[in-house]
N, C-alpha and C. Protein backbone atom coordinates (compact mmCIF):
# COMPACT_ATOMS: atom_id res chain seq x y z
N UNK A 1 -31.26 9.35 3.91
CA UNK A 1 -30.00 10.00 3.60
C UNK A 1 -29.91 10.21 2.10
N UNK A 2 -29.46 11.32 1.58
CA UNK A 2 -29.38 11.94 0.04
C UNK A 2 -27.66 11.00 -0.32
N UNK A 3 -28.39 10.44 -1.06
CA UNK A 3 -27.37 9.74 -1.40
C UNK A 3 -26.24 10.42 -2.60
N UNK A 4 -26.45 11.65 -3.07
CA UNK A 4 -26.26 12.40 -3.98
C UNK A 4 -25.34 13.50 -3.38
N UNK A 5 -25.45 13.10 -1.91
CA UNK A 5 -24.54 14.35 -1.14
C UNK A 5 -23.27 13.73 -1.21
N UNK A 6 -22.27 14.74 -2.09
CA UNK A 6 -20.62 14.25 -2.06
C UNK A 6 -19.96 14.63 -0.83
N UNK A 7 -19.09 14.12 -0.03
CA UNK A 7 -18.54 14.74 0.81
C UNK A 7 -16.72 13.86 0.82
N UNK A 8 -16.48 14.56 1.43
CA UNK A 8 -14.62 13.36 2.20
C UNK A 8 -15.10 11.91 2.11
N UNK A 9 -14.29 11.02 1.64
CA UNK A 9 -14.75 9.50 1.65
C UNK A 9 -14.27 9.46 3.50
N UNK A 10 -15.41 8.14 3.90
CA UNK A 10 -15.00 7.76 5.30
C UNK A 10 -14.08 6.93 5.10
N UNK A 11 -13.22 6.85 6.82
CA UNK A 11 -11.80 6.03 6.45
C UNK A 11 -12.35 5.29 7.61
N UNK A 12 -12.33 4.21 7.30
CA UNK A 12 -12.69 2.84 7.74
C UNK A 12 -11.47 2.93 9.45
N UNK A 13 -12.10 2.46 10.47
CA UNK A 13 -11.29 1.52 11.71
C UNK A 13 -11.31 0.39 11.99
N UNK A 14 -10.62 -0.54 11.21
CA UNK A 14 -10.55 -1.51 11.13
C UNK A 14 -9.10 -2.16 12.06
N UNK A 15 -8.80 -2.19 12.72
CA UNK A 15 -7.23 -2.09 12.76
C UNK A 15 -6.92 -3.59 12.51
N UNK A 16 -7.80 -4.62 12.63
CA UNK A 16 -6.96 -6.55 12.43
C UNK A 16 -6.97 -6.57 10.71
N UNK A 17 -8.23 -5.61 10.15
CA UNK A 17 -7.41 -5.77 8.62
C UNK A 17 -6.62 -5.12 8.02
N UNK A 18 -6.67 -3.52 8.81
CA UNK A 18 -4.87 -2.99 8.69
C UNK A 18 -4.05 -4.33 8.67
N UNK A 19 -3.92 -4.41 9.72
CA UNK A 19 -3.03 -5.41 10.08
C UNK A 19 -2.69 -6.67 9.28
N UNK A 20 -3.60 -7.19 8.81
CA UNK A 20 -3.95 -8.45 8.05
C UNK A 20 -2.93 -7.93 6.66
N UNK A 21 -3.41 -6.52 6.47
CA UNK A 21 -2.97 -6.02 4.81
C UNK A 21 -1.33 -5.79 4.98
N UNK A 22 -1.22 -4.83 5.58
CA UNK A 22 -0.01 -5.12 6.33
C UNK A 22 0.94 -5.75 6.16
N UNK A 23 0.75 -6.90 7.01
CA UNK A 23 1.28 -8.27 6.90
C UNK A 23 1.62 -8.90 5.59
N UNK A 24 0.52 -8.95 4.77
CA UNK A 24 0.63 -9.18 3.32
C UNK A 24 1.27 -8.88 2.41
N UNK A 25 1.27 -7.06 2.94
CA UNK A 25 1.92 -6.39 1.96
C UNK A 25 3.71 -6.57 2.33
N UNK A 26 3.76 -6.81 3.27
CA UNK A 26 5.17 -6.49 3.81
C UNK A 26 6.08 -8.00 2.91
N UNK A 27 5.31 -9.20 3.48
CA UNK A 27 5.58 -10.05 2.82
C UNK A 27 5.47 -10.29 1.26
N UNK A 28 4.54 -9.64 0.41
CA UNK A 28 4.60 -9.82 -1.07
C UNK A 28 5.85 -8.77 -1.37
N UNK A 29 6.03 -7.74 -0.84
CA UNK A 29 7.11 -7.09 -1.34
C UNK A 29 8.56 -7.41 -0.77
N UNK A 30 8.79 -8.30 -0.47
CA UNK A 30 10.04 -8.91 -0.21
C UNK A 30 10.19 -10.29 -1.69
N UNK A 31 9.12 -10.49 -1.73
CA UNK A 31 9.08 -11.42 -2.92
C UNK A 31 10.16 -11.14 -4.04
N UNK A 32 10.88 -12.39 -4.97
CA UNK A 32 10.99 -11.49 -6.10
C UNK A 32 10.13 -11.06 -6.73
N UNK A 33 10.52 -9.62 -7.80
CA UNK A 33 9.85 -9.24 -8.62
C UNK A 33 8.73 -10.12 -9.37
N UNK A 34 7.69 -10.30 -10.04
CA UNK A 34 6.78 -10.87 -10.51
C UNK A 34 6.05 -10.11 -11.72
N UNK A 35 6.30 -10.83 -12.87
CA UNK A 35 5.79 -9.71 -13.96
C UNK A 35 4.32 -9.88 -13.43
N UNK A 36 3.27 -10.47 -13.37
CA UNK A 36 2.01 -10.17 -13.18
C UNK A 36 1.45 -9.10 -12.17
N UNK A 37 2.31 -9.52 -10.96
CA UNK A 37 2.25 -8.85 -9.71
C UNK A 37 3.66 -7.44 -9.84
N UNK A 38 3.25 -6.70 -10.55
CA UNK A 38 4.53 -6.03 -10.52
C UNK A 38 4.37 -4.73 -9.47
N UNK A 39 5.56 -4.28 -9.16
CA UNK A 39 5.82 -3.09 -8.02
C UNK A 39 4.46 -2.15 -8.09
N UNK A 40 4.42 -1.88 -8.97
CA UNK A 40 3.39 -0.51 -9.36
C UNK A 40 1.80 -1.13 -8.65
N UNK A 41 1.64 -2.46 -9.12
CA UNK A 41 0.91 -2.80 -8.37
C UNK A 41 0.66 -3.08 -6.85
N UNK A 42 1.96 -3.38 -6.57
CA UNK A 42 1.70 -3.31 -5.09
C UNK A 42 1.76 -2.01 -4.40
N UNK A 43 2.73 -1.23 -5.31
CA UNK A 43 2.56 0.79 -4.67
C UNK A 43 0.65 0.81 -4.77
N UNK A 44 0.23 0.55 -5.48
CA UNK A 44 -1.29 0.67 -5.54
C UNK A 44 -1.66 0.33 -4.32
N UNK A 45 -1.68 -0.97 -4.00
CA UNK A 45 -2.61 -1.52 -3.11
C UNK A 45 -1.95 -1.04 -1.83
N UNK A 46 -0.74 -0.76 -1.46
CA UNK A 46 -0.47 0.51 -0.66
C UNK A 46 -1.02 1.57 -0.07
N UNK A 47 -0.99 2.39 -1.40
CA UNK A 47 -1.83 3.42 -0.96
C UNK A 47 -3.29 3.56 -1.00
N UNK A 48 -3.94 2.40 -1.33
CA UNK A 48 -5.04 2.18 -1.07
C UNK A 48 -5.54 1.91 0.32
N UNK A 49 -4.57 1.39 1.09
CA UNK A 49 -4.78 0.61 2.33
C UNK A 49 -4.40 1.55 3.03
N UNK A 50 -3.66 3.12 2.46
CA UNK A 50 -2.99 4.25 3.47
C UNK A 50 -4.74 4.75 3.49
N UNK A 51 -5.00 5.15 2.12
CA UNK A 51 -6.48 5.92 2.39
C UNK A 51 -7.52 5.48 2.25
N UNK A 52 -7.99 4.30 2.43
CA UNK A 52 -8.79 3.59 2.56
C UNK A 52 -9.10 3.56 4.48
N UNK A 53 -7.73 3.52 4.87
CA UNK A 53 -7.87 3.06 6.40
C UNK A 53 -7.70 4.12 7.64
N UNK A 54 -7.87 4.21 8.51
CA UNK A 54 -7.49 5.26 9.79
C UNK A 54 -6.07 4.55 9.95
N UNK A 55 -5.22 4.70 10.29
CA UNK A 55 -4.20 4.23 10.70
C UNK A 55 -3.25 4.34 11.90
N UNK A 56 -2.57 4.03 12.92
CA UNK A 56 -2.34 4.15 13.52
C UNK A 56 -0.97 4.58 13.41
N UNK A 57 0.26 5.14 14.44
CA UNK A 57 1.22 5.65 13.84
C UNK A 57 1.89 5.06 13.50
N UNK A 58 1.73 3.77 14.02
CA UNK A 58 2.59 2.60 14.05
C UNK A 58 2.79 1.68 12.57
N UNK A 59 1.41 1.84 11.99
CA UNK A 59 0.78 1.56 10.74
C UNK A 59 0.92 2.17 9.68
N UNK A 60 1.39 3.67 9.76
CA UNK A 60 1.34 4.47 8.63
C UNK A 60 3.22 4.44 8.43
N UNK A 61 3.79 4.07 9.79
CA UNK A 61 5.37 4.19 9.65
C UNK A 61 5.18 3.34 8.95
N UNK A 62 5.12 1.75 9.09
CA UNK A 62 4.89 0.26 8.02
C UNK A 62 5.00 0.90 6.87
N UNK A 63 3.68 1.66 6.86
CA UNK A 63 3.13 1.84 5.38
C UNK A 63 4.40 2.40 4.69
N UNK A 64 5.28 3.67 5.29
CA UNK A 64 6.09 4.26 4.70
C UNK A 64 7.10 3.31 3.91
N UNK A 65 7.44 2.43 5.24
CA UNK A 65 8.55 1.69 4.90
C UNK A 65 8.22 0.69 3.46
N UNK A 66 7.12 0.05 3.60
CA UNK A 66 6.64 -0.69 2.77
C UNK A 66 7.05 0.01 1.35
N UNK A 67 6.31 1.40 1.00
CA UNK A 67 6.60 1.92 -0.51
C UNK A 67 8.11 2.25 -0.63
N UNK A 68 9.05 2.63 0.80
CA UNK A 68 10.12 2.90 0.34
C UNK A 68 10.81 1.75 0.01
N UNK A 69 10.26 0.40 0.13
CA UNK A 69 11.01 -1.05 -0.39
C UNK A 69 10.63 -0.79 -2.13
N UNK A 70 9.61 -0.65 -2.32
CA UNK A 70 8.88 -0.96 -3.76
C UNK A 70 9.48 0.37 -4.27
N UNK A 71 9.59 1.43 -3.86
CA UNK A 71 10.79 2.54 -4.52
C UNK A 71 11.60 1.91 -5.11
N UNK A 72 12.71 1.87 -4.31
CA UNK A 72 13.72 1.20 -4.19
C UNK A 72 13.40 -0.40 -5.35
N UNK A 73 12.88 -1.03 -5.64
CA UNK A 73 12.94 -2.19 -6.65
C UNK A 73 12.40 -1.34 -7.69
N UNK A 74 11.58 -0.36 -7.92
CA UNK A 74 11.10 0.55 -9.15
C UNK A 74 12.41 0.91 -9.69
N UNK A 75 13.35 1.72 -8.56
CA UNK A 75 14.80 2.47 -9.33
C UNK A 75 15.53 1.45 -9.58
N UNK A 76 15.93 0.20 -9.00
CA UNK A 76 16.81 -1.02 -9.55
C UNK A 76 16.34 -1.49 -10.37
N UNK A 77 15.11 -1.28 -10.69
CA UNK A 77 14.89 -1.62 -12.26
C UNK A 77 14.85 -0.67 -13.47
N UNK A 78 14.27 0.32 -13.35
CA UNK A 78 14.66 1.43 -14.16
C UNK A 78 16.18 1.53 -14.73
N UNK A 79 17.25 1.45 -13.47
CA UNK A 79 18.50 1.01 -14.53
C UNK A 79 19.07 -0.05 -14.76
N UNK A 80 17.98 -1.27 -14.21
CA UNK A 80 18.42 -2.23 -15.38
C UNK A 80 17.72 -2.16 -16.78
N UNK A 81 16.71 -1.97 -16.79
CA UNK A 81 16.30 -0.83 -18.86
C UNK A 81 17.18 0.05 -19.02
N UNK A 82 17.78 1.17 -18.10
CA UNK A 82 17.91 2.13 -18.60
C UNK A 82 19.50 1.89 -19.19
């Protein structure tokens, strides 16, 4: 195989480490805020785990909900700076 051939990255079917991430994610973002671990970081590992993974519909709703929590703590903080 030409390893030099670019194409679409493959999206992994994994569904117990969907799940596993998931889980994780749902629970770190209920956390308080954490300067090390901050929102932006977890929007990352988010959407890493959206396109990284096949997802199921059930999985990608999660997913939604998940960034619209970390939204939502991005804008409650924005006006507490602002």
């Amino acid at each position: 195989m030409d390893m030099k051939t670019k194409g679409p990255a493959q999206r992994v079917h994994a569904s117990h480490v969907v799940e596993a991430e998931l889980a994780h994610l749902e629970w770190a973002t209920r956390q308080p805020v954490d300067r090390t671990l901050s929102p932006d970081y977890w929007q990352r590992r988010v959407l890493a785990v959206r396109c990284r993974f096949e997802l199921t519909p059930q999985q990608g709703q999660r997913v939604e909900v998940i960034l619209k929590r970390i939204e939502a703590i991005l804008h409650r903080l924005d006006n507490r700076v602002g």
